[in-house]
C-alpha atoms as a PDB file:
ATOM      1  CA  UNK A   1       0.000   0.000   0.000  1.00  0.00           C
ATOM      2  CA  UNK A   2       2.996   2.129   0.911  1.00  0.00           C
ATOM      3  CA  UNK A   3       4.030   2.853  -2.560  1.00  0.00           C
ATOM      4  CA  UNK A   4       0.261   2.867  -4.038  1.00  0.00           C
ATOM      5  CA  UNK A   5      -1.383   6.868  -5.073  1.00  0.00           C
ATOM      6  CA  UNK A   6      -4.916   6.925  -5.089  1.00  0.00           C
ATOM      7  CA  UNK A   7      -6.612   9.622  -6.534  1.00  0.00           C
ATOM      8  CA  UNK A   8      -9.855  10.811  -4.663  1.00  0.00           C
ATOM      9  CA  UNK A   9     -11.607  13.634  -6.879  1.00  0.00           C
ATOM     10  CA  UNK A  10     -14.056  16.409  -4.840  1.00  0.00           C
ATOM     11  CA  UNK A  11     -12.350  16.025  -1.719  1.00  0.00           C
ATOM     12  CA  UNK A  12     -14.247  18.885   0.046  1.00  0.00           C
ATOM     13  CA  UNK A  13     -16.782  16.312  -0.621  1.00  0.00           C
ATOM     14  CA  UNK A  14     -18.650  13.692   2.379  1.00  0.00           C
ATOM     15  CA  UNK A  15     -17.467  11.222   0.794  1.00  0.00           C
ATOM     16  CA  UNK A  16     -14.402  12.181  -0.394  1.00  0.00           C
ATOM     17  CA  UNK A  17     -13.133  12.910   2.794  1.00  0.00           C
ATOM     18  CA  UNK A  18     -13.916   9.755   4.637  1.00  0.00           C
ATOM     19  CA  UNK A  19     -12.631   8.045   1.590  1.00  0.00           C
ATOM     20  CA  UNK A  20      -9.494  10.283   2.017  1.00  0.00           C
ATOM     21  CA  UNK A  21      -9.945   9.437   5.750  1.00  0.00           C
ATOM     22  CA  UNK A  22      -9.607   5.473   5.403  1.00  0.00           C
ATOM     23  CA  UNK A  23      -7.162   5.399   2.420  1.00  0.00           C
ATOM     24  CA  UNK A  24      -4.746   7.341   5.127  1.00  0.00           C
ATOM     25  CA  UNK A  25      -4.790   5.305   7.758  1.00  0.00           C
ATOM     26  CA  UNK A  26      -3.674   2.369   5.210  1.00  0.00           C
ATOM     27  CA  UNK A  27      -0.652   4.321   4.052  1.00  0.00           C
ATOM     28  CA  UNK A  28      -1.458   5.143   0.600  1.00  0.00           C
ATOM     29  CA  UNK A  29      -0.122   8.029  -1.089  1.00  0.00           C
ATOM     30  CA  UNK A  30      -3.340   9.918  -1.214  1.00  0.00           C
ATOM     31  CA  UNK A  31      -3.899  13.274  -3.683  1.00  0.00           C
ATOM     32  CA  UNK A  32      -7.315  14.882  -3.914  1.00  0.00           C
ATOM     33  CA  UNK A  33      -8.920  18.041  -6.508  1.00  0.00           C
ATOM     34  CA  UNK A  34     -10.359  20.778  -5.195  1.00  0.00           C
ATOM     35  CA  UNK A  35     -12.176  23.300  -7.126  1.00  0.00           C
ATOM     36  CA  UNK A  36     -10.025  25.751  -5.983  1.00  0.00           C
ATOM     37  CA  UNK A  37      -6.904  25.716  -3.410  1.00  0.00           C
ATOM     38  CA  UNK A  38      -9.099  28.144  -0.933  1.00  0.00           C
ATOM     39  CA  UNK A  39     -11.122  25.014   0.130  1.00  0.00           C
ATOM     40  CA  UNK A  40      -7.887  22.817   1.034  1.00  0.00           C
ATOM     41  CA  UNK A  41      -8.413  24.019   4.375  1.00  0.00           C
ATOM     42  CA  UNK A  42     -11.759  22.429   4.976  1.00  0.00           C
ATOM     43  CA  UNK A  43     -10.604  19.168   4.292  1.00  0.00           C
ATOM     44  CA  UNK A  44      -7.119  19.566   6.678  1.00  0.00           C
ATOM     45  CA  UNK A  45      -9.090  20.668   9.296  1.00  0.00           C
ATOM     46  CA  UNK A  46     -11.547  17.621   8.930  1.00  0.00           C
ATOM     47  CA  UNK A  47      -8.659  15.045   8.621  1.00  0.00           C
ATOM     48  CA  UNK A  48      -7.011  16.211  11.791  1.00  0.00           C
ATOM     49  CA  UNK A  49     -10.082  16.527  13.583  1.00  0.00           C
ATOM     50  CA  UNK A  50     -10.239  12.632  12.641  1.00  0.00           C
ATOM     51  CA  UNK A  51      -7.024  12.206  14.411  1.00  0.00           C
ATOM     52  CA  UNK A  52      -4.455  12.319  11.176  1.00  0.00           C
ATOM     53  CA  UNK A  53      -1.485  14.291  12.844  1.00  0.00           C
ATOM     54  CA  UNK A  54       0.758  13.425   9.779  1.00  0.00           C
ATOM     55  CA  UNK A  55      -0.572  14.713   6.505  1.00  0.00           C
ATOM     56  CA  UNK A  56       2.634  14.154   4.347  1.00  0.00           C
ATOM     57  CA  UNK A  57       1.347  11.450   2.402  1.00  0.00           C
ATOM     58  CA  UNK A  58      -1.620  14.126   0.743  1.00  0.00           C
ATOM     59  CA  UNK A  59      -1.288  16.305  -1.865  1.00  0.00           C
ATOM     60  CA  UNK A  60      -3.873  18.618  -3.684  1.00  0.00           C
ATOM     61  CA  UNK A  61      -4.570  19.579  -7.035  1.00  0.00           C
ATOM     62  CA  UNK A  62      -7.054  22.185  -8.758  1.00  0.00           C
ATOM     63  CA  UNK A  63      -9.127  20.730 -11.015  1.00  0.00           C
ATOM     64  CA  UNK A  64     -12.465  21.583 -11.933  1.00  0.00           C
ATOM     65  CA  UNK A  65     -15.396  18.790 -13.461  1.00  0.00           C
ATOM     66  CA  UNK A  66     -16.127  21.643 -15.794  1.00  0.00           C
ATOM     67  CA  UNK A  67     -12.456  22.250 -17.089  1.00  0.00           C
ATOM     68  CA  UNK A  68      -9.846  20.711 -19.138  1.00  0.00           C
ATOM     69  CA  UNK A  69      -6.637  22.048 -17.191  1.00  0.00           C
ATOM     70  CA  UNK A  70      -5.831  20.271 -13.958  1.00  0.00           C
ATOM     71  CA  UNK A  71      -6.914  16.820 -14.749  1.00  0.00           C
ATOM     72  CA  UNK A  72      -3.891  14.819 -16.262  1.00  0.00           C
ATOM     73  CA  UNK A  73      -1.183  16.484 -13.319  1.00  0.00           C
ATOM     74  CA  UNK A  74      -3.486  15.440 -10.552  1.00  0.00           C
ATOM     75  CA  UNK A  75      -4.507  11.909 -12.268  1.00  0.00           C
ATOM     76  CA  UNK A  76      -0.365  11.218 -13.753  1.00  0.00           C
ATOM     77  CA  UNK A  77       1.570   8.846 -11.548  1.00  0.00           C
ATOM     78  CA  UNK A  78      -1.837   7.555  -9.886  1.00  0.00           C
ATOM     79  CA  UNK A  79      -2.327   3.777  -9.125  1.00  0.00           C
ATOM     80  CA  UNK A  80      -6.148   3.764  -8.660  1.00  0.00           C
ATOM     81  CA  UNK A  81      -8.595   6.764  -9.402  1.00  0.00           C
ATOM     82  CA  UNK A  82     -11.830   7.041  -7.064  1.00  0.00           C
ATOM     83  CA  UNK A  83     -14.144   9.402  -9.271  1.00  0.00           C
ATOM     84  CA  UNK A  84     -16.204  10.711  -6.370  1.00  0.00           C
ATOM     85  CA  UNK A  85     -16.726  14.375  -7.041  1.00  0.00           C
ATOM     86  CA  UNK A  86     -20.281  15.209  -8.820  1.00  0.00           C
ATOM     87  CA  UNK A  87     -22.514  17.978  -8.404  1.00  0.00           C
ATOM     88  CA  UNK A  88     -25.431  18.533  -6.401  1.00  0.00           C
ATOM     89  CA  UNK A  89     -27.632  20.849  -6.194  1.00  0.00           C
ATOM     90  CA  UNK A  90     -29.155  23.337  -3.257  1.00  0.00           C
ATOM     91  CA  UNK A  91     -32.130  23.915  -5.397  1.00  0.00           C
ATOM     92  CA  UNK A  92     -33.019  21.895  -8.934  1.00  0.00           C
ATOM     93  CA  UNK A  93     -31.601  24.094 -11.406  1.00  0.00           C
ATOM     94  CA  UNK A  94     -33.651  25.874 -14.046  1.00  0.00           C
ATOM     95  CA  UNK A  95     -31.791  23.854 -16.924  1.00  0.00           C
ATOM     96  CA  UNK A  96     -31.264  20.201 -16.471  1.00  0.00           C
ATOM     97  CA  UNK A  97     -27.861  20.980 -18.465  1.00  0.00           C
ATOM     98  CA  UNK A  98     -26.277  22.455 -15.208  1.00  0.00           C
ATOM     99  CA  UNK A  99     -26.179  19.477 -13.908  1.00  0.00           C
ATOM    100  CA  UNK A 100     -26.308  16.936 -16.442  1.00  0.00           C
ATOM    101  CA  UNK A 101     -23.178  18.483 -18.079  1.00  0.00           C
ATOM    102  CA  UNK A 102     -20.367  18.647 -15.244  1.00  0.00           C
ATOM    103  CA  UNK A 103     -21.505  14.829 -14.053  1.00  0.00           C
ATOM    104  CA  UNK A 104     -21.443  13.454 -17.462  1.00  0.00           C
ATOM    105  CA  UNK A 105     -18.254  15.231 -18.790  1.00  0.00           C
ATOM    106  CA  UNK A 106     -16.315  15.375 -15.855  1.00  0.00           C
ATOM    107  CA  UNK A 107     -16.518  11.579 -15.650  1.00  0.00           C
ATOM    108  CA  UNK A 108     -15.073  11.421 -19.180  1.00  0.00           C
ATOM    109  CA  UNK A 109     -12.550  13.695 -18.637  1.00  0.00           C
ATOM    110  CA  UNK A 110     -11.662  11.455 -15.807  1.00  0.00           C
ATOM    111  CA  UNK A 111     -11.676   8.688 -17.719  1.00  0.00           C
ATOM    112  CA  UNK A 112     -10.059   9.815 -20.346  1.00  0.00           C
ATOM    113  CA  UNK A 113      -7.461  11.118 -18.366  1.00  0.00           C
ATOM    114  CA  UNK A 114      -6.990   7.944 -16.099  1.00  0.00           C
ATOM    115  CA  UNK A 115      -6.932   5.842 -19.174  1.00  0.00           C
ATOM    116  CA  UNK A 116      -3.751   8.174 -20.858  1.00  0.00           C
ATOM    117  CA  UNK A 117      -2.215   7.931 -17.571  1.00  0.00           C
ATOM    118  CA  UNK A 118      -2.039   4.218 -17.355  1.00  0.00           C
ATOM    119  CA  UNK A 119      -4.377   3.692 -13.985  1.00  0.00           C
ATOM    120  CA  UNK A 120      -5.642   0.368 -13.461  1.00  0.00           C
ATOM    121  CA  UNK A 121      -8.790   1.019 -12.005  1.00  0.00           C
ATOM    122  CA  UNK A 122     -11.199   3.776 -11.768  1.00  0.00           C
ATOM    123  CA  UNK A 123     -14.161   3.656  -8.621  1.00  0.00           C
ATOM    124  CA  UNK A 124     -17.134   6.025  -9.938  1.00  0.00           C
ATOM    125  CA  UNK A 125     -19.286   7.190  -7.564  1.00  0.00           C
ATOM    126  CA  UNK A 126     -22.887   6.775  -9.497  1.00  0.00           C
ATOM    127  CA  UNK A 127     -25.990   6.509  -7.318  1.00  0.00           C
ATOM    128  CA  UNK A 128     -29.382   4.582  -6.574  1.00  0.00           C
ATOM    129  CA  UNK A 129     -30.837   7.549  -8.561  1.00  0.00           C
ATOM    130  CA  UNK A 130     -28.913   5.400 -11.628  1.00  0.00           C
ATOM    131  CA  UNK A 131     -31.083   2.373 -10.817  1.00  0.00           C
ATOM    132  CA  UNK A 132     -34.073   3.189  -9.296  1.00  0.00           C
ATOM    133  CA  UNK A 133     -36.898   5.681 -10.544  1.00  0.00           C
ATOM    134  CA  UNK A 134     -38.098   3.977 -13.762  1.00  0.00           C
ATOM    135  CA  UNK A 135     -39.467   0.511 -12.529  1.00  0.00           C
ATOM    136  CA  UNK A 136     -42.405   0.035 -10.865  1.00  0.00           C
ATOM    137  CA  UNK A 137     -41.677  -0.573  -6.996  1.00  0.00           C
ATOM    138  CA  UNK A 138     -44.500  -2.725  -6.423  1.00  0.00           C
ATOM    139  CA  UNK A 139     -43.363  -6.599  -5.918  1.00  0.00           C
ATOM    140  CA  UNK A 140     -39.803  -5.554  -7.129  1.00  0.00           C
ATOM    141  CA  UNK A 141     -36.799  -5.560  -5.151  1.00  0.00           C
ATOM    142  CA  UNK A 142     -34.117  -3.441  -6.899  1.00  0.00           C
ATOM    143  CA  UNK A 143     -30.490  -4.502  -7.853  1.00  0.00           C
ATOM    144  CA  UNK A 144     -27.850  -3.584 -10.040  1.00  0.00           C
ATOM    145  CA  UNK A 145     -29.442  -4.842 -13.185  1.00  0.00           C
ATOM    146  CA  UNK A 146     -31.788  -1.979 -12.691  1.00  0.00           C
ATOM    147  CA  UNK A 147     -31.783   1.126 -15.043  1.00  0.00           C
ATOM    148  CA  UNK A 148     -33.286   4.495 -14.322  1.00  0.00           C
ATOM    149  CA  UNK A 149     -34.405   5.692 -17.950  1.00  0.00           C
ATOM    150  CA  UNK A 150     -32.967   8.648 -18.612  1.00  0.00           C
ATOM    151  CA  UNK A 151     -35.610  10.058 -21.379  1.00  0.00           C
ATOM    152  CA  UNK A 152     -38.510   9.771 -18.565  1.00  0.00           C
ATOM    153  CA  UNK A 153     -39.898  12.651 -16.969  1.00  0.00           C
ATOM    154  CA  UNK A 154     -37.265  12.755 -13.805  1.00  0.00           C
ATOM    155  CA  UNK A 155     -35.589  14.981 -12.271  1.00  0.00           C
ATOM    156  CA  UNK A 156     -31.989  16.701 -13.059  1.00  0.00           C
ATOM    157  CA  UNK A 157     -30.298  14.954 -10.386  1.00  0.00           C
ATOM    158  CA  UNK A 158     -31.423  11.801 -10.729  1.00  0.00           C
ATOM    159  CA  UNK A 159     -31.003  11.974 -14.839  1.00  0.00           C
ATOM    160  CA  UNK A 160     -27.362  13.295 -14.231  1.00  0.00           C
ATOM    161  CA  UNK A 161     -26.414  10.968 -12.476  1.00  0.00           C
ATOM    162  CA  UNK A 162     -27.759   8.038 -15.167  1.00  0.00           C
ATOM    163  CA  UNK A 163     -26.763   9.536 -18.124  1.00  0.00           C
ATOM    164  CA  UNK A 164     -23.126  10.288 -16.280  1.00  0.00           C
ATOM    165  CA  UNK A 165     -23.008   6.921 -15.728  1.00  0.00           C
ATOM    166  CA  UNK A 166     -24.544   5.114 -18.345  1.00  0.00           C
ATOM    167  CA  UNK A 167     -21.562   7.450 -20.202  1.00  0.00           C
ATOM    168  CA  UNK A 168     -18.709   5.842 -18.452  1.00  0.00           C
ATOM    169  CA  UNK A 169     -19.883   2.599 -19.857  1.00  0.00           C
ATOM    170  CA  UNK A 170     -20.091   3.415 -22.679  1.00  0.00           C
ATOM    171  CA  UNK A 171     -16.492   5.369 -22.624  1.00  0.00           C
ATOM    172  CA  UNK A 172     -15.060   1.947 -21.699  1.00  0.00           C
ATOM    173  CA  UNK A 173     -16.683  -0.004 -24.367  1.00  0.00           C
ATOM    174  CA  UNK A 174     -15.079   1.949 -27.441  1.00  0.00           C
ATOM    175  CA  UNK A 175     -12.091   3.235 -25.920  1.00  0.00           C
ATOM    176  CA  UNK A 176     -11.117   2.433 -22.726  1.00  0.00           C
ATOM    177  CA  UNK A 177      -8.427   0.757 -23.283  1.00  0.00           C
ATOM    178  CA  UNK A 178      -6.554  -0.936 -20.477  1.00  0.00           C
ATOM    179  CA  UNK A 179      -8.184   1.113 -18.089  1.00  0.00           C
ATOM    180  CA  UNK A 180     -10.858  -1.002 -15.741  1.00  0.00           C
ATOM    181  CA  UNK A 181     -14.287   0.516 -14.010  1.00  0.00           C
ATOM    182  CA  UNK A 182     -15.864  -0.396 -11.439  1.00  0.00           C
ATOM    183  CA  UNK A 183     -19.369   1.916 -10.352  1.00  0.00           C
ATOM    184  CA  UNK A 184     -20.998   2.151  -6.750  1.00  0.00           C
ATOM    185  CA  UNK A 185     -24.540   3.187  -6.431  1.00  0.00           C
ATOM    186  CA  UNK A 186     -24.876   4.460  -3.164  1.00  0.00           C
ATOM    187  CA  UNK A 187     -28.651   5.148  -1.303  1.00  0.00           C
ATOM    188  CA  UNK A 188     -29.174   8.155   1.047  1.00  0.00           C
ATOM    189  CA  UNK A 189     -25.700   8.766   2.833  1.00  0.00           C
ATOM    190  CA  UNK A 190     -25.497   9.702   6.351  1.00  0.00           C
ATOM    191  CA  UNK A 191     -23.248   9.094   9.014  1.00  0.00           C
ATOM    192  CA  UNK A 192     -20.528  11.090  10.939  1.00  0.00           C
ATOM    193  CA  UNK A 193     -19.982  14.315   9.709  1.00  0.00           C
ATOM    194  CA  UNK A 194     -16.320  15.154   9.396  1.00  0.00           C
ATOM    195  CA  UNK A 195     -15.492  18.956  10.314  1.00  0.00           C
ATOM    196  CA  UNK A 196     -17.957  21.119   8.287  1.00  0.00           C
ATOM    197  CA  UNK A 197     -18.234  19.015   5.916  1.00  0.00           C
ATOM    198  CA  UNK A 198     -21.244  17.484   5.267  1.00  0.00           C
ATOM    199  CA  UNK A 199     -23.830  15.813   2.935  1.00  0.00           C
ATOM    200  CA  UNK A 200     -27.070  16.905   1.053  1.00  0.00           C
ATOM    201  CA  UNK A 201     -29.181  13.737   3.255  1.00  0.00           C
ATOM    202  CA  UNK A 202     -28.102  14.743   6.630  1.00  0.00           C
ATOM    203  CA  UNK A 203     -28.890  18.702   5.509  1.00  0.00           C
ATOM    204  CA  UNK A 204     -32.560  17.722   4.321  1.00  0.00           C
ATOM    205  CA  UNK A 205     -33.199  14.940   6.420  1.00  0.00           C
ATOM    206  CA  UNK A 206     -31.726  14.983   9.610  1.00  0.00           C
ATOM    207  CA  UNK A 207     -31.691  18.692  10.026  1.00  0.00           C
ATOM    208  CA  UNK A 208     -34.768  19.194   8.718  1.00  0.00           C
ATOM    209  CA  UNK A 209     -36.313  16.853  11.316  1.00  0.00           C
ATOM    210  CA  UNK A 210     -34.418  17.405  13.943  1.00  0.00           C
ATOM    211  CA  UNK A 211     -35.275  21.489  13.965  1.00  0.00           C
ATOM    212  CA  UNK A 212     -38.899  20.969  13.281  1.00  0.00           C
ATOM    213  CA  UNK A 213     -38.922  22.187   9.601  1.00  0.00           C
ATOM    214  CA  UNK A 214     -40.014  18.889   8.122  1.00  0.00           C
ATOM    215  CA  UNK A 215     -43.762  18.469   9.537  1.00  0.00           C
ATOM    216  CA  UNK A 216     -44.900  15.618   7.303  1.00  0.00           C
ATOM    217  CA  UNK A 217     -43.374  12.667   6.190  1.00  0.00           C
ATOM    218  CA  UNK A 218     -43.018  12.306   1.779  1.00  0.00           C
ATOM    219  CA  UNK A 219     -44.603   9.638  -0.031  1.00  0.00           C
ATOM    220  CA  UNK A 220     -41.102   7.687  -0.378  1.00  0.00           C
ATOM    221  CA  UNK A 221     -38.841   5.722   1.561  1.00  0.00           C
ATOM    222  CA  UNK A 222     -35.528   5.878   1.369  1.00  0.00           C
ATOM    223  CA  UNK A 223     -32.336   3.295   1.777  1.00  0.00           C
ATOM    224  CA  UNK A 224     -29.753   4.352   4.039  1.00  0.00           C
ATOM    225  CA  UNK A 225     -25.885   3.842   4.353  1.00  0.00           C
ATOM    226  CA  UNK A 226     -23.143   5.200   6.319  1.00  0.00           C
ATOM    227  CA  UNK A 227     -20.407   7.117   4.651  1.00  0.00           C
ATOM    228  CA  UNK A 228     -17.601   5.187   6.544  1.00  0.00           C
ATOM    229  CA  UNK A 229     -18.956   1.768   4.638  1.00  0.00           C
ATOM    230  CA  UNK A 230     -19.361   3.837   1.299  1.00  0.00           C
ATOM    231  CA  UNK A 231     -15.649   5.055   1.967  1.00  0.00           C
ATOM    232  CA  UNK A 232     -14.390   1.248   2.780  1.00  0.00           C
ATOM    233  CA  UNK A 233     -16.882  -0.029  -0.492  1.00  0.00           C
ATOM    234  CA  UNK A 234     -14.887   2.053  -2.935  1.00  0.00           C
ATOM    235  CA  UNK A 235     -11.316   0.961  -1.428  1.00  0.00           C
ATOM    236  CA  UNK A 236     -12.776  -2.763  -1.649  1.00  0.00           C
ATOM    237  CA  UNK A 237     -14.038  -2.622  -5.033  1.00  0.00           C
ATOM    238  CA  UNK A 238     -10.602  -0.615  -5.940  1.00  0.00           C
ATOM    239  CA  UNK A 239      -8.668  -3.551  -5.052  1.00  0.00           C
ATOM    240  CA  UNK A 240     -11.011  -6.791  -5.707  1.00  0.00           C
ATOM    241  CA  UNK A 241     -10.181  -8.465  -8.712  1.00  0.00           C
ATOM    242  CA  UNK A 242     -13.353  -9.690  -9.456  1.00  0.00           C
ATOM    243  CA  UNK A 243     -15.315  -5.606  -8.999  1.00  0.00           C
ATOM    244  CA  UNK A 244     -13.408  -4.788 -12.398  1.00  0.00           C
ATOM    245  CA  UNK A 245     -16.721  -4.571 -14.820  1.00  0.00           C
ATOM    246  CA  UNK A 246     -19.276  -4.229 -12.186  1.00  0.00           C
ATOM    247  CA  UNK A 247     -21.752  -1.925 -10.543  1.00  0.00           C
ATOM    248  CA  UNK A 248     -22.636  -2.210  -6.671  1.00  0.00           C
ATOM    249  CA  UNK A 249     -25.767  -1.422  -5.159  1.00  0.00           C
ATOM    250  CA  UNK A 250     -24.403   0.126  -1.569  1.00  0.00           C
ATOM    251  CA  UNK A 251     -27.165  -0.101   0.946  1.00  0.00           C
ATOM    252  CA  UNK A 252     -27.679  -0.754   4.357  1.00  0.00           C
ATOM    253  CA  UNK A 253     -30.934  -3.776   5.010  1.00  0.00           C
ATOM    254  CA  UNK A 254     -33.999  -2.310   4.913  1.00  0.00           C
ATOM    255  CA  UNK A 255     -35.052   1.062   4.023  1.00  0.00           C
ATOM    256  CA  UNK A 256     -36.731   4.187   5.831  1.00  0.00           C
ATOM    257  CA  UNK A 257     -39.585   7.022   5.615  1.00  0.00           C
ATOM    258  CA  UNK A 258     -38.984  10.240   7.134  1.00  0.00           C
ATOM    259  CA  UNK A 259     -41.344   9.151  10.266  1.00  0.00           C
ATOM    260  CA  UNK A 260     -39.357   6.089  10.755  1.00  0.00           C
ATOM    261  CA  UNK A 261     -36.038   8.384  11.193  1.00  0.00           C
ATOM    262  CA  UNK A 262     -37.874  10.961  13.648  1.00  0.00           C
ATOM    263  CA  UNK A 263     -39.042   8.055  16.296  1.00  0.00           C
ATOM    264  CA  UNK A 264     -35.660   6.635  15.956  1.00  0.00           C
ATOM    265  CA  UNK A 265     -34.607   9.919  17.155  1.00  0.00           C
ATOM    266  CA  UNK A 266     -37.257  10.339  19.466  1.00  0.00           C
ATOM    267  CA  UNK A 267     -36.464   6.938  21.371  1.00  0.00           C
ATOM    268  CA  UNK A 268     -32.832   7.184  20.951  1.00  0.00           C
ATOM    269  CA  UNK A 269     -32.172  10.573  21.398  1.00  0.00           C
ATOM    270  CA  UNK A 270     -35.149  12.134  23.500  1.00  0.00           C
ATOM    271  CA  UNK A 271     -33.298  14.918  24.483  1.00  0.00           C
ATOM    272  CA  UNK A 272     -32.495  16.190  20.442  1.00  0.00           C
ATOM    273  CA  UNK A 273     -35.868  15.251  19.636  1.00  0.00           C
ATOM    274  CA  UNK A 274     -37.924  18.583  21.144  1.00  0.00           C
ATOM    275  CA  UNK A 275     -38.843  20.208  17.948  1.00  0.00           C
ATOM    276  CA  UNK A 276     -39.907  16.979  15.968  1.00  0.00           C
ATOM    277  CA  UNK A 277     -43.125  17.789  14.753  1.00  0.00           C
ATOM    278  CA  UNK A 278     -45.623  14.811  14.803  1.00  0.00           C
ATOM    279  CA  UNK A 279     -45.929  13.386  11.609  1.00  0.00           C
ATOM    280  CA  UNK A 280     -48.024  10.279  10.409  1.00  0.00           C
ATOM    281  CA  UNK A 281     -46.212   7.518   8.830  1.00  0.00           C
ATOM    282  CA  UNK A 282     -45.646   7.066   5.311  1.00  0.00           C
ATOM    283  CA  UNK A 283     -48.456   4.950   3.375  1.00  0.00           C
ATOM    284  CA  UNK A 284     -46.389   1.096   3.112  1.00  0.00           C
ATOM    285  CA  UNK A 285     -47.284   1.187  -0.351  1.00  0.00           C
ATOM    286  CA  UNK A 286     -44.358   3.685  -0.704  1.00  0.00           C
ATOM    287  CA  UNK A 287     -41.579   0.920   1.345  1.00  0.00           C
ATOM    288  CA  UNK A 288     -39.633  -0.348  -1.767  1.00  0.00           C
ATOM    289  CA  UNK A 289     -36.789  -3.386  -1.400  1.00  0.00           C
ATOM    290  CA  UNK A 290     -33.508  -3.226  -2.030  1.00  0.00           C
ATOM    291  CA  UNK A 291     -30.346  -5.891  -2.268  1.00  0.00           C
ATOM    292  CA  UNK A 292     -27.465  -5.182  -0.900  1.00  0.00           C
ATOM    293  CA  UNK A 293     -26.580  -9.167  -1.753  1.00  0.00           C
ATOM    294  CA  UNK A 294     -24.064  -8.286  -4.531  1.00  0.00           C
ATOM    295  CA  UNK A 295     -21.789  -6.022  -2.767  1.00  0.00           C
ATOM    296  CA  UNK A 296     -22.013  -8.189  -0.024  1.00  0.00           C
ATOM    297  CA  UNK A 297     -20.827 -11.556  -1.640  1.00  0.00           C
ATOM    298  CA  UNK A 298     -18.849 -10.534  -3.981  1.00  0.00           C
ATOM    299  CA  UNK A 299     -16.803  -7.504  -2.066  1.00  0.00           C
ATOM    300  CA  UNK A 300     -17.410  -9.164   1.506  1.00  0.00           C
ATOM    301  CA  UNK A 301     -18.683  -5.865   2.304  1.00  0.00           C
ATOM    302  CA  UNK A 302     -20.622  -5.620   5.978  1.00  0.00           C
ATOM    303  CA  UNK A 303     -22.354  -2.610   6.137  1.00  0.00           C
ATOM    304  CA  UNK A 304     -23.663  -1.102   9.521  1.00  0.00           C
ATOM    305  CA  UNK A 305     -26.979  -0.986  10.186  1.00  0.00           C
ATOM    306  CA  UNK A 306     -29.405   1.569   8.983  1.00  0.00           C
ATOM    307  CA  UNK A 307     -30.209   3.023  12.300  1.00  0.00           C
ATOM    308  CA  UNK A 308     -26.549   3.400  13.689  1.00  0.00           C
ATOM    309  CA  UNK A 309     -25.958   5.395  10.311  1.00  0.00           C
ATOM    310  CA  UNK A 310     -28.727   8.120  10.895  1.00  0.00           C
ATOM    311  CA  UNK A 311     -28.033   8.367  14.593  1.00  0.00           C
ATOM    312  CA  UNK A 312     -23.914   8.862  13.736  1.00  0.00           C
ATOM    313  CA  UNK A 313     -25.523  11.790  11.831  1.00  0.00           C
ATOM    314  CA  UNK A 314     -27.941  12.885  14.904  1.00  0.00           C
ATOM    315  CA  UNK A 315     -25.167  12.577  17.226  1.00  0.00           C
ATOM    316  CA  UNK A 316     -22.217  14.792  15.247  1.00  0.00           C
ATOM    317  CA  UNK A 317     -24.777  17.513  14.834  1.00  0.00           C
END
């Protein structure tokens, strides 16, 4: 591992940052992009509030999902590339474009990059939103031969992140040369927050529970994972022989409304739980099923339960 570099794009990102997190506590020569050297800060001050003292084996680049420049320094001399960075939005963005574009084409440029830089494997971080909104839920458990079509009606998130990754396959069909792929599909992400950096689930759910703002629970459930087993799911299906190829449907059992997460607070955490507003459970037509199954025999991936993820959240807030 010593003499391994791992690339970990978006590293102001959650995920990024408990990916860069775990990869330095195995010793690997870790770099990461940021948009711009002013955020570099964010992520020191997360990492030694995680207990790194040493940071000598990171290094930082600028490079932008959006931009040419920056890409093939930061990506040249890497081992492995984890492809984490993608936009999301605070609000959905008058054109779908905004979005659509910088996912899609900044996972090319990755690519593209990684492949001209002789890498061995790039980790892209797709999502659920990739696999689950065109099927009907009823009687169907999802996997990763699921599809989200990207021509329905859906939103720009969810489309960017199908059409971003349904690109990447296609990028390694024609011309990806020696390069490998391997794709997780993570579910809502919660879990410790590192410094100030956080993610867009603990924001709208947790937060908005926890402070009273959310007063009724959606029509949808949700699967849940903690960001420590999506960090320690890319560095598996990095290394695993037989992830080369594959997609991975990263999920914790089960699955959640917003009701079930505010009386797990209330009976776990009475004493956050004063401005929950009392909210009615979600109709069960809405619970869908999810396998976690592939990730878990073919990566030997364990992760923790759903529960210990949102109250890791509840707790670091």
């Amino acid at each position: 591992m010593e003499n391994q570099t791992v690339l970990v794009t978006g590293g102001t990102g959650f995920v990024a940052v408990h990916t860069v997190l775990q990869l330095l506590q195995k010793n690997y020569r870790v770099r990461t992009t940021v948009r711009t050297f002013a955020r570099k800060d964010d992520v020191i001050k997360a990492l030694m509030g995680s207990g790194i003292s040493n940071l000598d084996n990171l290094s930082f680049f600028e490079a932008d999902l959006n931009e040419d420049s920056g890409w093939a320094e930061a990506i040249q001399g890497c081992d492995y590339v984890l492809h984490v960075a993608s936009p999301f939005p605070a609000e959905e963005p008058a054109d779908e474009n905004e979005l659509i574009k910088p996912a899609r084409d900044g996972a090319l440029r990755v690519l593209k990059a990684a492949r001209d830089a002789g890498v061995k494997r790039v980790v892209l971080t797709s999502s659920f939103a990739a696999i689950g909104y065109s099927i009907d839920s009823k009687n169907h458990v999802y996997t990763e031969d699921d599809w989200t079509d990207p021509t329905a009606a859906i939103p720009p998130y969810i489309k960017s992140k199908t059409v971003a990754e349904k690109a990447a396959w296609t990028f390694m069909e024609r011309e990806g040369g020696n390069l490998e792929l391997s794709v997780i599909n993570p579910v809502g992400i919660f879990g410790p927050i590192l410094g100030a950096i956080s993610s867009a689930s603990v924001d709208v759910v947790i937060k908005g529970i926890t402070n009273g703002i959310t007063r009724q629970s959606p029509p949808f459930t949700m699967g849940v994972v903690d960001v420590r087993d999506i960090a320690d799911i890319h560095i598996k299906a990095m290394l695993h022989p037989q992830a080369k190829g594959q997609r991975f449907l990263a999920t914790s059992d089960g699955i959640m409304s917003f009701y079930d997460v505010a009386q797990l607070i209330k009976r776990e955490r009475p004493q956050l739980a004063a401005n929950i507003a009392d909210m009615t459970n979600t109709d069960k037509s809405f619970y869908i099923k999810l396998s976690n199954e592939k990730a878990k025999s073919v990566l030997n991936w364990q992760p923790r339960t759903k529960e210990e993820a949102i109250l890791a959240s509840v707790d670091s807030l």
